[in-house]
Protein backbone atom coordinates (compact mmCIF):
# COMPACT_ATOMS: atom_id res chain seq x y z
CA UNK A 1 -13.93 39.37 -14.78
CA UNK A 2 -11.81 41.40 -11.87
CA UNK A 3 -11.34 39.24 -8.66
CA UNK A 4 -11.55 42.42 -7.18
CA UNK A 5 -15.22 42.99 -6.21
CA UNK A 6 -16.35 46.64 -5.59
CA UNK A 7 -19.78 46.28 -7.62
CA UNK A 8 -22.30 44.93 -5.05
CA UNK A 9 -25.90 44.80 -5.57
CA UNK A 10 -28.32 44.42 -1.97
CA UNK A 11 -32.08 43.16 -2.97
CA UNK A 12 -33.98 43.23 0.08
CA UNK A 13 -34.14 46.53 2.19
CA UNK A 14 -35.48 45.43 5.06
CA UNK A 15 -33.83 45.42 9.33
CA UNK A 16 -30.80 43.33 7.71
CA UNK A 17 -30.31 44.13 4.26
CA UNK A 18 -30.46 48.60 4.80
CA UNK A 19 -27.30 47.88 7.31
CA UNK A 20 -25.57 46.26 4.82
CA UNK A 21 -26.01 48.29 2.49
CA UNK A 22 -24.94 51.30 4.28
CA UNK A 23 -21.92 49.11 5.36
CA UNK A 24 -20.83 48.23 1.77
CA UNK A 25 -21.48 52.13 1.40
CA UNK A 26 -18.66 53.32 4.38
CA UNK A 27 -16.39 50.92 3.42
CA UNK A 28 -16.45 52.44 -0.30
CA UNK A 29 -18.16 50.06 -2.45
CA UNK A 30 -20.80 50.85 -5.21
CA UNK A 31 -23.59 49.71 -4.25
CA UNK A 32 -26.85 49.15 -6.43
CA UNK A 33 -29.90 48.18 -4.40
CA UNK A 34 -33.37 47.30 -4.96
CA UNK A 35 -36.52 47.01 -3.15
CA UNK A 36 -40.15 47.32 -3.79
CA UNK A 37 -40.56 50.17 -1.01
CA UNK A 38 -39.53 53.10 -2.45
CA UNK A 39 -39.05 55.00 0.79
CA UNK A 40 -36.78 52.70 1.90
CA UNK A 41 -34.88 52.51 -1.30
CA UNK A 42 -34.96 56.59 -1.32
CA UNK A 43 -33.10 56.94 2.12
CA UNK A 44 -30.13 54.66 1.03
CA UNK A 45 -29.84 56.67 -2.29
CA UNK A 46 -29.44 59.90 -0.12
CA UNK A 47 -26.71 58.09 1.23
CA UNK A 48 -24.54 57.43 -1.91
CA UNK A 49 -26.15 53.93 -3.02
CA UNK A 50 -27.70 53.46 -6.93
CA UNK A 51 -31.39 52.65 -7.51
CA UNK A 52 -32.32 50.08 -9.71
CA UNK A 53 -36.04 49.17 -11.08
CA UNK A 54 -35.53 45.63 -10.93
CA UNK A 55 -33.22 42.99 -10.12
CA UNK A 56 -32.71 42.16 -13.86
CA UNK A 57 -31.54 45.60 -13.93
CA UNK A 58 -29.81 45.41 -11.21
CA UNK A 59 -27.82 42.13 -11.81
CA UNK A 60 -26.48 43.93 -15.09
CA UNK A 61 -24.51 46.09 -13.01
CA UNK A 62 -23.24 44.11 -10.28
CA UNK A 63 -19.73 41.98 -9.55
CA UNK A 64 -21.90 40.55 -6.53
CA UNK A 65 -25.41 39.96 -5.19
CA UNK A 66 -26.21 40.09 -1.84
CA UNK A 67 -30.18 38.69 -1.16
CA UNK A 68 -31.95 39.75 2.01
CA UNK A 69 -35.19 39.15 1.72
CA UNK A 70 -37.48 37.20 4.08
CA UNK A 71 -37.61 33.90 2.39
CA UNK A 72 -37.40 31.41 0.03
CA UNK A 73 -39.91 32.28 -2.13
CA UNK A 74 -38.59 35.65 -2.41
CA UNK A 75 -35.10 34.23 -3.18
CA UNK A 76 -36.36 32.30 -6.51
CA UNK A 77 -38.55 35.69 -7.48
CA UNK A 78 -35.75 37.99 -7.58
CA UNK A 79 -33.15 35.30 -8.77
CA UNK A 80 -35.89 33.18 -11.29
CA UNK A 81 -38.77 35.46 -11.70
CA UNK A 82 -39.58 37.23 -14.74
CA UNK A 83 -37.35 40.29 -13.51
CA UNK A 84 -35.15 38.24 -11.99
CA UNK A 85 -31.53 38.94 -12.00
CA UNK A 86 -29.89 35.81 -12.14
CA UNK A 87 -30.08 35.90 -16.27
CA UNK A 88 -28.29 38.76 -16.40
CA UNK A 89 -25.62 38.28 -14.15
CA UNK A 90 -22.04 38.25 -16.09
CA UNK A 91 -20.72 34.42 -15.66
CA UNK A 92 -18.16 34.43 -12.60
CA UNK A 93 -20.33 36.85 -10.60
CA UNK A 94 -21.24 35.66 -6.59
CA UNK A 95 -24.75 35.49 -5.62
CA UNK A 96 -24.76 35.56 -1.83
CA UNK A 97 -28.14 34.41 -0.15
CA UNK A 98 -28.95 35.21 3.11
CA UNK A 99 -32.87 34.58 3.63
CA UNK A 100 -33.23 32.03 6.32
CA UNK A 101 -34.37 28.52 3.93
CA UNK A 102 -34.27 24.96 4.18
CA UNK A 103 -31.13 23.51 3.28
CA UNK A 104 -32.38 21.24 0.65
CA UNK A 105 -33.52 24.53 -0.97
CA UNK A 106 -30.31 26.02 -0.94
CA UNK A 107 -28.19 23.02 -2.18
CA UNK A 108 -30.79 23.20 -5.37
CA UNK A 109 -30.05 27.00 -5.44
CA UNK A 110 -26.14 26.38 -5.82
CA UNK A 111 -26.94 23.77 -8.49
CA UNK A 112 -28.97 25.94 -10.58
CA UNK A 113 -26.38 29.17 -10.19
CA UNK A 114 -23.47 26.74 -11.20
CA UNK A 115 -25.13 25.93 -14.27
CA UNK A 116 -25.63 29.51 -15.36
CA UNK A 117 -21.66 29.70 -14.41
CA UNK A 118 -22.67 31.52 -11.43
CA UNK A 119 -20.96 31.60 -7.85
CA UNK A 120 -22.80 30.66 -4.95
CA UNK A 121 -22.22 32.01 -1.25
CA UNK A 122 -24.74 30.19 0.80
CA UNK A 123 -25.04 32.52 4.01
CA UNK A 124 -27.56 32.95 6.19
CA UNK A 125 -27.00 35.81 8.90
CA UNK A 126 -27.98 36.82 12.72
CA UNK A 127 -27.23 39.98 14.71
CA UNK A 128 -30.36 42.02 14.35
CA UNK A 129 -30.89 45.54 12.86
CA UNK A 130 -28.28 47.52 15.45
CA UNK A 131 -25.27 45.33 13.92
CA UNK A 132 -26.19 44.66 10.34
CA UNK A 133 -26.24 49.01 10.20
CA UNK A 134 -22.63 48.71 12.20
CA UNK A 135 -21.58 46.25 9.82
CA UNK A 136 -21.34 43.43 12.81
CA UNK A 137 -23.25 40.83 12.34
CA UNK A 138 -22.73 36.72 12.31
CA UNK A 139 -22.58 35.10 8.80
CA UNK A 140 -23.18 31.18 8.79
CA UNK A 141 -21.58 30.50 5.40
CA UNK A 142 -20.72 27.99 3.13
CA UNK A 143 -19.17 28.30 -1.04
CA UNK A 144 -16.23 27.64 -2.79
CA UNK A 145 -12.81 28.80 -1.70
CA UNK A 146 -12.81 30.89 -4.76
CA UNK A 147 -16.06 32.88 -4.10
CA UNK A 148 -14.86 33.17 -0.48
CA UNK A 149 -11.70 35.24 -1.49
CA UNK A 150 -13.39 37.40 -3.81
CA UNK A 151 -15.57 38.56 -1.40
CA UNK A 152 -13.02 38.55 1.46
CA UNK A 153 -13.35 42.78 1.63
CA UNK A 154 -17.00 42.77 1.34
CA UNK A 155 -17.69 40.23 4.07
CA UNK A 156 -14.94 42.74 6.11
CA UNK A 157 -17.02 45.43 5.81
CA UNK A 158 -20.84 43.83 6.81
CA UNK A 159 -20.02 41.26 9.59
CA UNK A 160 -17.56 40.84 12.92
CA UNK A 161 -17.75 37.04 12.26
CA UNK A 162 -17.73 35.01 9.01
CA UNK A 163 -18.48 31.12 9.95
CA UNK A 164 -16.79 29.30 6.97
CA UNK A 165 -18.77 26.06 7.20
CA UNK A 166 -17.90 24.03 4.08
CA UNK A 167 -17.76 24.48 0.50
CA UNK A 168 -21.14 22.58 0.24
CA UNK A 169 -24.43 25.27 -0.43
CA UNK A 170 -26.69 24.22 2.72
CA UNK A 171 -23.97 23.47 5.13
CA UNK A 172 -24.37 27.78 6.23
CA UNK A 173 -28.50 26.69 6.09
CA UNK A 174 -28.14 23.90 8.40
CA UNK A 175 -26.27 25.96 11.03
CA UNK A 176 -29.01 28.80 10.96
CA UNK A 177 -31.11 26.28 11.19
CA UNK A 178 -29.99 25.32 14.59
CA UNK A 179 -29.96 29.15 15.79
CA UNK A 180 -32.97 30.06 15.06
CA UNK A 181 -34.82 26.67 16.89
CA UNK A 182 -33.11 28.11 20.28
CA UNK A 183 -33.70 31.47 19.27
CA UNK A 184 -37.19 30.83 18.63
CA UNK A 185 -37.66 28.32 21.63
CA UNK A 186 -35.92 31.58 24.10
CA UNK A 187 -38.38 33.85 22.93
CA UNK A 188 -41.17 31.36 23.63
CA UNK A 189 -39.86 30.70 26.94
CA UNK A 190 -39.62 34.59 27.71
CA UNK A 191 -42.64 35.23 26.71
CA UNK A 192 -43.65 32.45 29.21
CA UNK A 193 -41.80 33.38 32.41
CA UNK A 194 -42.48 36.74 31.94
CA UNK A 195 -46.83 35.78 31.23
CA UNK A 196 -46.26 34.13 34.62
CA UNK A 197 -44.49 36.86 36.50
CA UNK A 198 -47.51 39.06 35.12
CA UNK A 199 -50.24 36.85 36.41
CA UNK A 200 -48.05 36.40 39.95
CA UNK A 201 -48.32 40.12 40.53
CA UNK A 202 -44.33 40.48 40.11
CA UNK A 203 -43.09 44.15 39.44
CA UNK A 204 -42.45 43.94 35.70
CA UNK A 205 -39.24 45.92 35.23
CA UNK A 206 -38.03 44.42 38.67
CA UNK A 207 -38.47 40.91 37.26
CA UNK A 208 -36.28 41.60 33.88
CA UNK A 209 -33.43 43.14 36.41
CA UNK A 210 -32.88 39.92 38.34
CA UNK A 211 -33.45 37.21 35.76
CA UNK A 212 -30.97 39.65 32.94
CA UNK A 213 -28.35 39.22 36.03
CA UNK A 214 -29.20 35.60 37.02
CA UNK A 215 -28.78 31.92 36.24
CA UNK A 216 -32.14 32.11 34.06
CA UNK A 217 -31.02 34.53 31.43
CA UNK A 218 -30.81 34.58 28.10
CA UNK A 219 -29.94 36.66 25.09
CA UNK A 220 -33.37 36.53 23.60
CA UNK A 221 -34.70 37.10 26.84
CA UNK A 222 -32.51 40.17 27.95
CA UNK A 223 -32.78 41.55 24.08
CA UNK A 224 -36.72 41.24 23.52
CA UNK A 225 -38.31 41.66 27.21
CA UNK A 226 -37.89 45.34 26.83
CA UNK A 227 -40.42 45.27 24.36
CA UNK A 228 -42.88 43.75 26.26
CA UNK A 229 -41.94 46.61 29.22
CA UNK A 230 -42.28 49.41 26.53
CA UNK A 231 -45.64 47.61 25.48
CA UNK A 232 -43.90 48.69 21.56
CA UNK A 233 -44.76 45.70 19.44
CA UNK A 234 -43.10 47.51 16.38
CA UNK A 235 -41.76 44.38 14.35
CA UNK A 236 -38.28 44.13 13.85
CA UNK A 237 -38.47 40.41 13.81
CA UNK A 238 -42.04 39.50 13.22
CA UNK A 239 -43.90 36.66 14.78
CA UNK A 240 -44.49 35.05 11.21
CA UNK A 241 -41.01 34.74 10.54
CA UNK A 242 -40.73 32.13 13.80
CA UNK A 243 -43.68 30.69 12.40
CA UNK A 244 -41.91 30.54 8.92
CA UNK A 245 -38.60 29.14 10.49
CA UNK A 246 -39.71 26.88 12.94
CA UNK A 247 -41.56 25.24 10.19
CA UNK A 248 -38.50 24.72 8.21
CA UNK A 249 -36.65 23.24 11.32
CA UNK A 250 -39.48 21.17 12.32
CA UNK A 251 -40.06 19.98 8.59
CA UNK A 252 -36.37 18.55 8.77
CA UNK A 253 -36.70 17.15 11.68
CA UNK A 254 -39.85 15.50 10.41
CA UNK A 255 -37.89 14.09 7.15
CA UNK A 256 -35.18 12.65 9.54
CA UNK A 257 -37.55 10.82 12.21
CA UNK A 258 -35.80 13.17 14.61
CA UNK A 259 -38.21 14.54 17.56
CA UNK A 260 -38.11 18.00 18.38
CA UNK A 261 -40.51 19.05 21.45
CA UNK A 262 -39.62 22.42 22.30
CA UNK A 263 -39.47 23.54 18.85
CA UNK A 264 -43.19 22.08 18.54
CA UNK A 265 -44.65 23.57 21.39
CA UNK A 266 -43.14 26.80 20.87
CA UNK A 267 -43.74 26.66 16.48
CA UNK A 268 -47.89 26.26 18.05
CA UNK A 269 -47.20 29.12 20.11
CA UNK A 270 -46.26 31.21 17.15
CA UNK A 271 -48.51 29.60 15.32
CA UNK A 272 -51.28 31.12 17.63
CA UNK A 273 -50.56 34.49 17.89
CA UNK A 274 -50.60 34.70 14.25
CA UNK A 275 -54.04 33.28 14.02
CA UNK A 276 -55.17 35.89 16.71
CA UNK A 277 -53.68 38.46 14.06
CA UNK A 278 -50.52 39.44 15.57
CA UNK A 279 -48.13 37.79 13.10
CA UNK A 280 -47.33 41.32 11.64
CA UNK A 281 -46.05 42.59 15.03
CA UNK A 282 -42.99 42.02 16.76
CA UNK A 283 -41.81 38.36 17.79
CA UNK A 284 -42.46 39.22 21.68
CA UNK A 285 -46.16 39.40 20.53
CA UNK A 286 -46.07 36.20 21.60
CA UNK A 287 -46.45 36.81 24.85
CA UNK A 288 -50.10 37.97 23.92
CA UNK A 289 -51.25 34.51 23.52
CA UNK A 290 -51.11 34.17 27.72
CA UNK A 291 -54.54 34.87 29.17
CA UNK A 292 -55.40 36.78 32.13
CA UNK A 293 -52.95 39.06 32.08
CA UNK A 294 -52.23 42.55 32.14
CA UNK A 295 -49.66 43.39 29.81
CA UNK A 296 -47.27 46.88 30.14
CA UNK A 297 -49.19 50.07 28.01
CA UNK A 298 -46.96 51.48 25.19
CA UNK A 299 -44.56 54.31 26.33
CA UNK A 300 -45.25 57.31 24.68
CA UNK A 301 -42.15 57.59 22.99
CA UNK A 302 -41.79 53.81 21.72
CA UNK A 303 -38.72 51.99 20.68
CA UNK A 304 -36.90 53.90 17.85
């Protein structure tokens, strides 16, 4: 097989995985995608990219695999299930997984690619939709020194920072681990101080100015407070995927004796708005678990 990779499959066509696909597109790659939406898979074809009806398919025609999809379950499906593309990958071929999982889950993962003579990229990402579609996100990531420099031009083109973090599978897990317990626990928080401000009678939009250009900031905060202004709840990270991955960092925490507080308080305040049926909507739905207050009306053009 070619070191040189310029064959990449994307599975998962979602706020991540259609900016890196259009990335591996401008930077000249062929790129063979699949998803089970078929709008979504239609407006990367118009773009130059390759439908494929299944990942089997798929994995038939790839030199690499890129998986975006939400979880872990996902991950096994299109790898293991009974379309599943890892069978039909040609030996030597990368599999790079980027669904946010438990690091005991993707240690097995590497395991069970290296005995199918598979290489295994584990590496999880962050950067939300606007830099995955300019090809700048973060990558967390962990593999062999071998399946790092065949994919040396394809992790050029899709992110502004590769983290090498060990040639251990998990070791990229374990780090995205981390980020999203204080990226979950910010969004919490902002969806606190802001619930206050409300019920205080503090000028919205006034509030986010001074706290985005004081001591109290953060990135969460300044990044996902506009939607709460704009009253636009359209997900682009959805509260059920803090309630999926504060799970995951609060069951390793459990496993390890090792208390975690914030990440408790603010998994149950996920956990919450889910059960009052926003887990579908944006993660600064949240916010709608606070009572007694009167929360911004949707704009009438909405976030885009």
């Amino acid at each position: 097989m070619s070191t040189n990779i310029r064959r990449v499959g994307v599975i998962g066509l979602g706020a991540m995985g259609m900016g890196v696909a259009q990335s591996l597109l401008r930077a000249g790659f062929t790129v063979h995608v699949f998803d089970l939406r078929p709008e979504v898979v239609a407006k990367v074809v118009e773009q130059g990219a390759l439908a494929a009806p299944s990942p089997a398919a798929l994995g038939a025609t790839v030199d690499a695999l890129l998986i975006l999809v939400v979880n872990a379950q996902q991950t096994e499906e299109v790898l293991f299930g009974e379309h599943g593309a890892a069978a039909q990958l040609l030996p030597g071929s990368v599999v790079i997984a980027s669904a946010t999982v438990s690091p005991e889950f993707a240690e097995a993962l590497g395991q069970r690619l290296e005995a199918l003579q598979l290489q295994f990229i584990d590496a999880p990402v962050s950067g939300g939709a606007a830099k995955a579609a300019a090809g700048e996100m973060s990558v967390m990531a962990s593999g062999s020194p071998a399946a790092f420099s065949r994919c040396e031009s394809l992790f050029d083109a899709i992110c502004a920072r590769l983290y090498r973090l060990g040639e251990r599978p998990g070791q990229g897990s374990k780090v995205k681990m981390i980020n999203q317990l204080l990226a979950g626990v910010h969004i919490a928080a902002a969806a606190e101080a802001m619930a206050l401000g409300l019920k205080a009678g503090c000028d919205a939009p006034a509030l986010y100015e001074v706290i985005t250009n004081s001591a109290g900031n953060s990135w969460m905060f300044g990044n996902r407070v506009p939607h709460i202004l704009e009253g636009d709840y359209t997900p682009l990270s959805a509260v059920n995927i803090f309630v999926k991955d504060l799970g995951i960092v609060l069951d390793y925490a459990k496993k390890s004796f090792f208390p975690l507080p914030l990440s408790a308080t603010a998994h149950q305040m996920f956990l919450q708005a889910s059960a009052a049926g926003h887990g579908g909507e944006d993660d600064s739905a949240v916010i709608k678990i606070f009572p007694g207050i009167a929360l911004p009306a949707a704009s009438v053009e909405g976030r885009s």
